[in-house]
Protein backbone atom coordinates (compact mmCIF):
# COMPACT_ATOMS: atom_id res chain seq x y z
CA UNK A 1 -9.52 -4.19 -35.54
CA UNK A 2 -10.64 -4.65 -39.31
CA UNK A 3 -13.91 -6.94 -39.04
CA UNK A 4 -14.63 -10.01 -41.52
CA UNK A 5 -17.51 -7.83 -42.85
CA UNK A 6 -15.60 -4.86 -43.39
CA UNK A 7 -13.00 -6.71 -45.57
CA UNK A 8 -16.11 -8.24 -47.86
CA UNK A 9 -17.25 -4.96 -48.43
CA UNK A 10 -13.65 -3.37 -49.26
CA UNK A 11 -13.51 -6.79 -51.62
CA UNK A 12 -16.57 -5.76 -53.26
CA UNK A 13 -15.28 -2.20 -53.75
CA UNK A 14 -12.48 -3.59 -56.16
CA UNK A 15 -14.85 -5.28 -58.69
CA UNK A 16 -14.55 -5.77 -61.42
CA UNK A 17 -11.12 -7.07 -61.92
CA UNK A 18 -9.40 -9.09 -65.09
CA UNK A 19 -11.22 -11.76 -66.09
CA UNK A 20 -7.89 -13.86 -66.57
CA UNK A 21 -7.01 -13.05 -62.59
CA UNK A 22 -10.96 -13.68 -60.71
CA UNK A 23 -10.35 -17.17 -60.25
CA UNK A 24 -6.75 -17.03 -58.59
CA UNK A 25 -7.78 -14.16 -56.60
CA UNK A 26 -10.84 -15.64 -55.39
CA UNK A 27 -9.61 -18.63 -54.13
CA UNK A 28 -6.50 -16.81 -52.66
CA UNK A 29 -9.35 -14.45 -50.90
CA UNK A 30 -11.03 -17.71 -49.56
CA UNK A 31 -7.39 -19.20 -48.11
CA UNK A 32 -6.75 -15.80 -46.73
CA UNK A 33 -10.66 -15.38 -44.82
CA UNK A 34 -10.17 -19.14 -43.66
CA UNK A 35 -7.16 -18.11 -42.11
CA UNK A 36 -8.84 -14.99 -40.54
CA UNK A 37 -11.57 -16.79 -38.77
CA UNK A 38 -9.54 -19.24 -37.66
CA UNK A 39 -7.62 -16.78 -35.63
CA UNK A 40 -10.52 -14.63 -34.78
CA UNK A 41 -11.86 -18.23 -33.49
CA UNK A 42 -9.01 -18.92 -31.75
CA UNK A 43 -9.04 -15.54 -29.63
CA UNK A 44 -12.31 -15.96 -28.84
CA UNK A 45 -11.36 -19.30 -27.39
CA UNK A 46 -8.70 -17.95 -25.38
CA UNK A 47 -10.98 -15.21 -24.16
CA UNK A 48 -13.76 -17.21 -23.70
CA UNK A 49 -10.91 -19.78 -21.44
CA UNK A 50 -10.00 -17.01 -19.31
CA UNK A 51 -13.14 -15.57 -18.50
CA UNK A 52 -13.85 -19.68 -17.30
CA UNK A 53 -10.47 -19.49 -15.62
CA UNK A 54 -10.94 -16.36 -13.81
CA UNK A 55 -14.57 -17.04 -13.01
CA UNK A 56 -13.53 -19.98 -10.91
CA UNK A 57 -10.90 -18.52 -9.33
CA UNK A 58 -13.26 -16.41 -7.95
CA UNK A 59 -16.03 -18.12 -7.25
CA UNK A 60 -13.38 -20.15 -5.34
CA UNK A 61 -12.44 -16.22 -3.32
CA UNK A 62 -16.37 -15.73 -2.38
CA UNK A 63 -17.35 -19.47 -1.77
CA UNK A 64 -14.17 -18.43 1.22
CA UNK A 65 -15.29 -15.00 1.73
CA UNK A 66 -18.82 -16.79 2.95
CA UNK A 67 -16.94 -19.35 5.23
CA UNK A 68 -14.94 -16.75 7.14
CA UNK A 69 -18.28 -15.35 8.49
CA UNK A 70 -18.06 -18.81 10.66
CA UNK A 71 -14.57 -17.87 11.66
CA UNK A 72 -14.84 -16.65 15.10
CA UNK A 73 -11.37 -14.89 15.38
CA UNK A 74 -12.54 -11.42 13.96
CA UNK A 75 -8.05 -10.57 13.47
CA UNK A 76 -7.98 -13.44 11.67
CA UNK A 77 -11.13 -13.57 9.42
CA UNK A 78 -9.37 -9.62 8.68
CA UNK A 79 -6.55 -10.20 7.86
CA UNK A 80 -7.31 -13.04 5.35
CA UNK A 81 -10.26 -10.71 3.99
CA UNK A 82 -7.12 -8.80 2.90
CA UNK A 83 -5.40 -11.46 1.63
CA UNK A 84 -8.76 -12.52 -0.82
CA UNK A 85 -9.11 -8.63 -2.21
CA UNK A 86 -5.51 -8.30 -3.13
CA UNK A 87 -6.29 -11.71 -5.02
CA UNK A 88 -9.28 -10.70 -6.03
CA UNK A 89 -7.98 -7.25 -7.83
CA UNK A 90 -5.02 -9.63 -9.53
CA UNK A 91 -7.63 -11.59 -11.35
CA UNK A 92 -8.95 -10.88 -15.09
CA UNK A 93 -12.28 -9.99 -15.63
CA UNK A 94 -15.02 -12.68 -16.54
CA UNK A 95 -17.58 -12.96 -18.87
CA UNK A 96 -19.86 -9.46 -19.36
CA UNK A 97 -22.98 -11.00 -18.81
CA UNK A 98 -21.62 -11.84 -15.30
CA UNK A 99 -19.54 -9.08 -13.76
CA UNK A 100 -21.99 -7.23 -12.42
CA UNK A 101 -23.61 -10.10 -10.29
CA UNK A 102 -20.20 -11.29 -9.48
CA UNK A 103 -18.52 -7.98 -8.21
CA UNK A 104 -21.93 -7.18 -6.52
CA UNK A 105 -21.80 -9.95 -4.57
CA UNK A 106 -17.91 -9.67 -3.92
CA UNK A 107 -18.71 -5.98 -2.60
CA UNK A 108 -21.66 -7.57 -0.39
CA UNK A 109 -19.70 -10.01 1.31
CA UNK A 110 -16.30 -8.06 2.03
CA UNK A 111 -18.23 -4.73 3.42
CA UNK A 112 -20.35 -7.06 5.66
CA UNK A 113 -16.43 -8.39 6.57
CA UNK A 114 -15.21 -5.38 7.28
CA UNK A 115 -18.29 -4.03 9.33
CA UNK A 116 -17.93 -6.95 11.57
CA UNK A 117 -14.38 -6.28 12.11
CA UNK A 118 -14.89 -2.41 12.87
CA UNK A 119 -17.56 -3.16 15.59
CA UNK A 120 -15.14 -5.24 16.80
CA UNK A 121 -12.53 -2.68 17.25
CA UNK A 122 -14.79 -0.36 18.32
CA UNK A 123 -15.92 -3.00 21.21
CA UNK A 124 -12.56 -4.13 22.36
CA UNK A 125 -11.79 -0.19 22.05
CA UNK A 126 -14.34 0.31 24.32
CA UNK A 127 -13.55 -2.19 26.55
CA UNK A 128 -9.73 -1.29 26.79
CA UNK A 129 -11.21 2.15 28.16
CA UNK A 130 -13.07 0.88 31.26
CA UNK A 131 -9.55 -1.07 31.97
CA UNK A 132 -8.37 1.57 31.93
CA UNK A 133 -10.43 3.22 34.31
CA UNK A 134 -10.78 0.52 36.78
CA UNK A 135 -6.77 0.41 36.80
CA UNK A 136 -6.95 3.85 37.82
CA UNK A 137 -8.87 3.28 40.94
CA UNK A 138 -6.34 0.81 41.71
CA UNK A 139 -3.89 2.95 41.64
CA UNK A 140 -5.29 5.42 44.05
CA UNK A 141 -6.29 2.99 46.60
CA UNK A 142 -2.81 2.26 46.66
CA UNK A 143 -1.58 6.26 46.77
CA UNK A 144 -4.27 6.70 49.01
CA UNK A 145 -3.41 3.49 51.38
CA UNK A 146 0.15 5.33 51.57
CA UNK A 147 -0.92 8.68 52.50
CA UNK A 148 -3.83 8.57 54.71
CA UNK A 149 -3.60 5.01 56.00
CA UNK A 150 -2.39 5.22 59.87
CA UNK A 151 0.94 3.21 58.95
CA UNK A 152 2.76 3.14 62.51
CA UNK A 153 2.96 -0.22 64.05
CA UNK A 154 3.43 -3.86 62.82
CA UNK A 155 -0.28 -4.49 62.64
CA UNK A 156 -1.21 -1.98 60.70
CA UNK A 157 1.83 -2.88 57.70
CA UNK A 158 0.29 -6.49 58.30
CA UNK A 159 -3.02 -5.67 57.55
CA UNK A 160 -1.95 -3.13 54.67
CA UNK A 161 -0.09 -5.80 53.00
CA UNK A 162 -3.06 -7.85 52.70
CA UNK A 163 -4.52 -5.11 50.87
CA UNK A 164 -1.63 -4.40 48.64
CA UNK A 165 -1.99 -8.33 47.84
CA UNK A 166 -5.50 -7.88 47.27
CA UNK A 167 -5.55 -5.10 44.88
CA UNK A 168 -2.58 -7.40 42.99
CA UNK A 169 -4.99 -9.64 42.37
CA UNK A 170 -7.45 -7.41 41.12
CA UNK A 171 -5.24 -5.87 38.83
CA UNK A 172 -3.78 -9.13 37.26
CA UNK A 173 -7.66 -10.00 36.69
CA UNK A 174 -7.91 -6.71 34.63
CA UNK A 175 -7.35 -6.99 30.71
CA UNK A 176 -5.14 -4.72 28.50
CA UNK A 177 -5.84 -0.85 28.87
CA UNK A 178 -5.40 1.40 25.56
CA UNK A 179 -2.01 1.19 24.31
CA UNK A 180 -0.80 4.23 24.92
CA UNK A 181 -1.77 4.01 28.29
CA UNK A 182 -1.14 0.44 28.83
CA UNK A 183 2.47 0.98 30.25
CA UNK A 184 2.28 4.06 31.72
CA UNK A 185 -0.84 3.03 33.98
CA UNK A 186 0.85 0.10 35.08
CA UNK A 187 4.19 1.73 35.95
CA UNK A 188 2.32 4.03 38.14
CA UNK A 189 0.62 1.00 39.87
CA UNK A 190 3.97 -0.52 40.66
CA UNK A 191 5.24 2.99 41.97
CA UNK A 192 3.01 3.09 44.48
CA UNK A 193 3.84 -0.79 45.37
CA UNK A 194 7.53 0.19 45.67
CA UNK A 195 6.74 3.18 47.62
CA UNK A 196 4.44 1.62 49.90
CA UNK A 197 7.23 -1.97 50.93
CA UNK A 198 10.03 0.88 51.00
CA UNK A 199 7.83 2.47 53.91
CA UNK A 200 7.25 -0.77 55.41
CA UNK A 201 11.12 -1.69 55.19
CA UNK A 202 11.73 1.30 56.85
CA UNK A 203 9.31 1.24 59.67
CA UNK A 204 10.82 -2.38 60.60
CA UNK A 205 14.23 -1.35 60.33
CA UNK A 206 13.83 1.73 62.35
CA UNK A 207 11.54 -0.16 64.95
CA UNK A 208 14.35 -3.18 65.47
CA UNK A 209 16.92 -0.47 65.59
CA UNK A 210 14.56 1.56 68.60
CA UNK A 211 14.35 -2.59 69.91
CA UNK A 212 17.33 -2.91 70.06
CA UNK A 213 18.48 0.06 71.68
CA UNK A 214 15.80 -0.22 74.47
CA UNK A 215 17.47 -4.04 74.82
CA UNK A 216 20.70 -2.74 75.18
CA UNK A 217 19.96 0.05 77.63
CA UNK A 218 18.46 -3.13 79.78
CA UNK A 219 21.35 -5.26 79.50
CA UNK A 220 23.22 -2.17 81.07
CA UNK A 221 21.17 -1.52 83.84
C-alpha cells in the first residue's frame, strides 16, 4: 500500500507545473490527502476495535481456562478445554505489543490442563488394571470351588453357596476393568456361576430321584 509520504514525494517529483494550474491542483491535492487520511484513520480504527474486541474475548477464554483448574471433574474440565482452544484459534489476533504475553499465557494454562487430564488417565488406567486383576482371582475361586471343592452332599452345596454369594459381593464392590476386558472378564465370572447352580441342580435332582426310589422300595416291602 502507497504511504502518505510516498505520494508527497511523487508530488514533489512533478514540479514545476503551469503557473495558471498550481492553485487548482494544490487544493485538489489537499481534498484528495484529506480524504486519504481519513480512510487510513478509519482502518486504523477498525483495527485498533478488533484487536480490543478480540482481546476481550480472550481474556474472557483464560480468565475460564484458570477457573476450570477448580473444576474437580477432570472429563469435564477436558472436554471444555477443547471447547476454549477451538474458540480460541477462531479469534483474530490482538494488538502486537500483546500477543506474545497473551498466547504465552494461553499455552501455560491449557498444557498445565492437559497434563492434569493425562495423569488422570494414566491413574484411572492404572486402576482399571488391578480390577482387573482382582476380578481374576474371583474367577478362579469360583473354577476352583467347582473342581476341587468336595461337592457331594447337601451341606457341602449349602456351604458353597455361601461362598458363591460371597464372592458376588466382592465382585459388585469391584470398579470397571479395562475395556476390552471389561466384558469378557465378567462373562467368565458368570460362567463359572452357571456352571457351579447347574451342578447343584443336578446333585438335588439326582439325590430326590435316589430319595425317592429308596421311599418307594419301602412302601413295597
Amino acid at each position: 500500500m502507497t504511504t502518505g509520504s510516498e505520494i508527497q514525494q511523487k508530488w514533489k517529483e512533478y514540479d514545476p507545473v503551469p503557473q495558471e494550474h498550481v492553485k487548482e491542483l494544490w487544493n485538489n491535492y489537499q481534498i484528495q490527502a484529506e480524504r486519504f487520511y481519513d480512510i487510513v484513520k478509519i482502518n486504523h480504527q477498525l483495527r485498533d476495535y478488533d484487536f480490543k474486541k478480540n482481546l476481550d474475548a480472550k481474556q474472557a477464554i483464560l480468565e475460564e481456562l484458570r477457573q476450570l483448574d477448580e473444576v474437580k471433574d477432570t472429563i469435564a474440565a477436558y472436554r471444555r478445554l477443547q471447547e476454549l482452544t477451538t474458540q480460541w484459534h477462531e479469534l483474530g489476533p490482538v494488538s502486537k505489543e500483546l500477543r506474545a504475553e497473551i498466547n504465552g499465557e494461553f499455552k501455560q494454562l491449557s498444557t498445565a490442563l492437559h497434563k492434569r487430564h493425562q495423569e488422570f488417565h494414566d491413574l484411572r488406567k492404572a486402576s482399571e488394571e488391578e480390577n482387573l486383576q482382582a476380578k481374576e482371582r474371583l474367577c478362579l475361586q469360583v473354577e476352583d470351588l467347582l473342581s476341587s471343592a468336595p461337592l457331594s452332599s447337601h451341606s457341602a452345596f449349602n456351604k458353597a453357596v455361601e461362598q458363591i454369594k460371597s464372592l458376588q459381593e466382592e465382585w459388585r464392590k469391584i470398579g470397571r476393568a479395562p475395556r476390552k476386558d471389561n466384558e469378557s472378564i465378567y462373562q467368565r465370572f458368570r460362567a463359572g456361576i452357571d456352571a457351579f447352580f447347574r451342578r447343584r441342580n443336578e446333585f438335588f435332582k439326582a439325590n430326590h430321584e435316589h430319595n425317592e426310589d429308596i421311599l418307594k422300595k419301602k412302601r413295597e416291602l
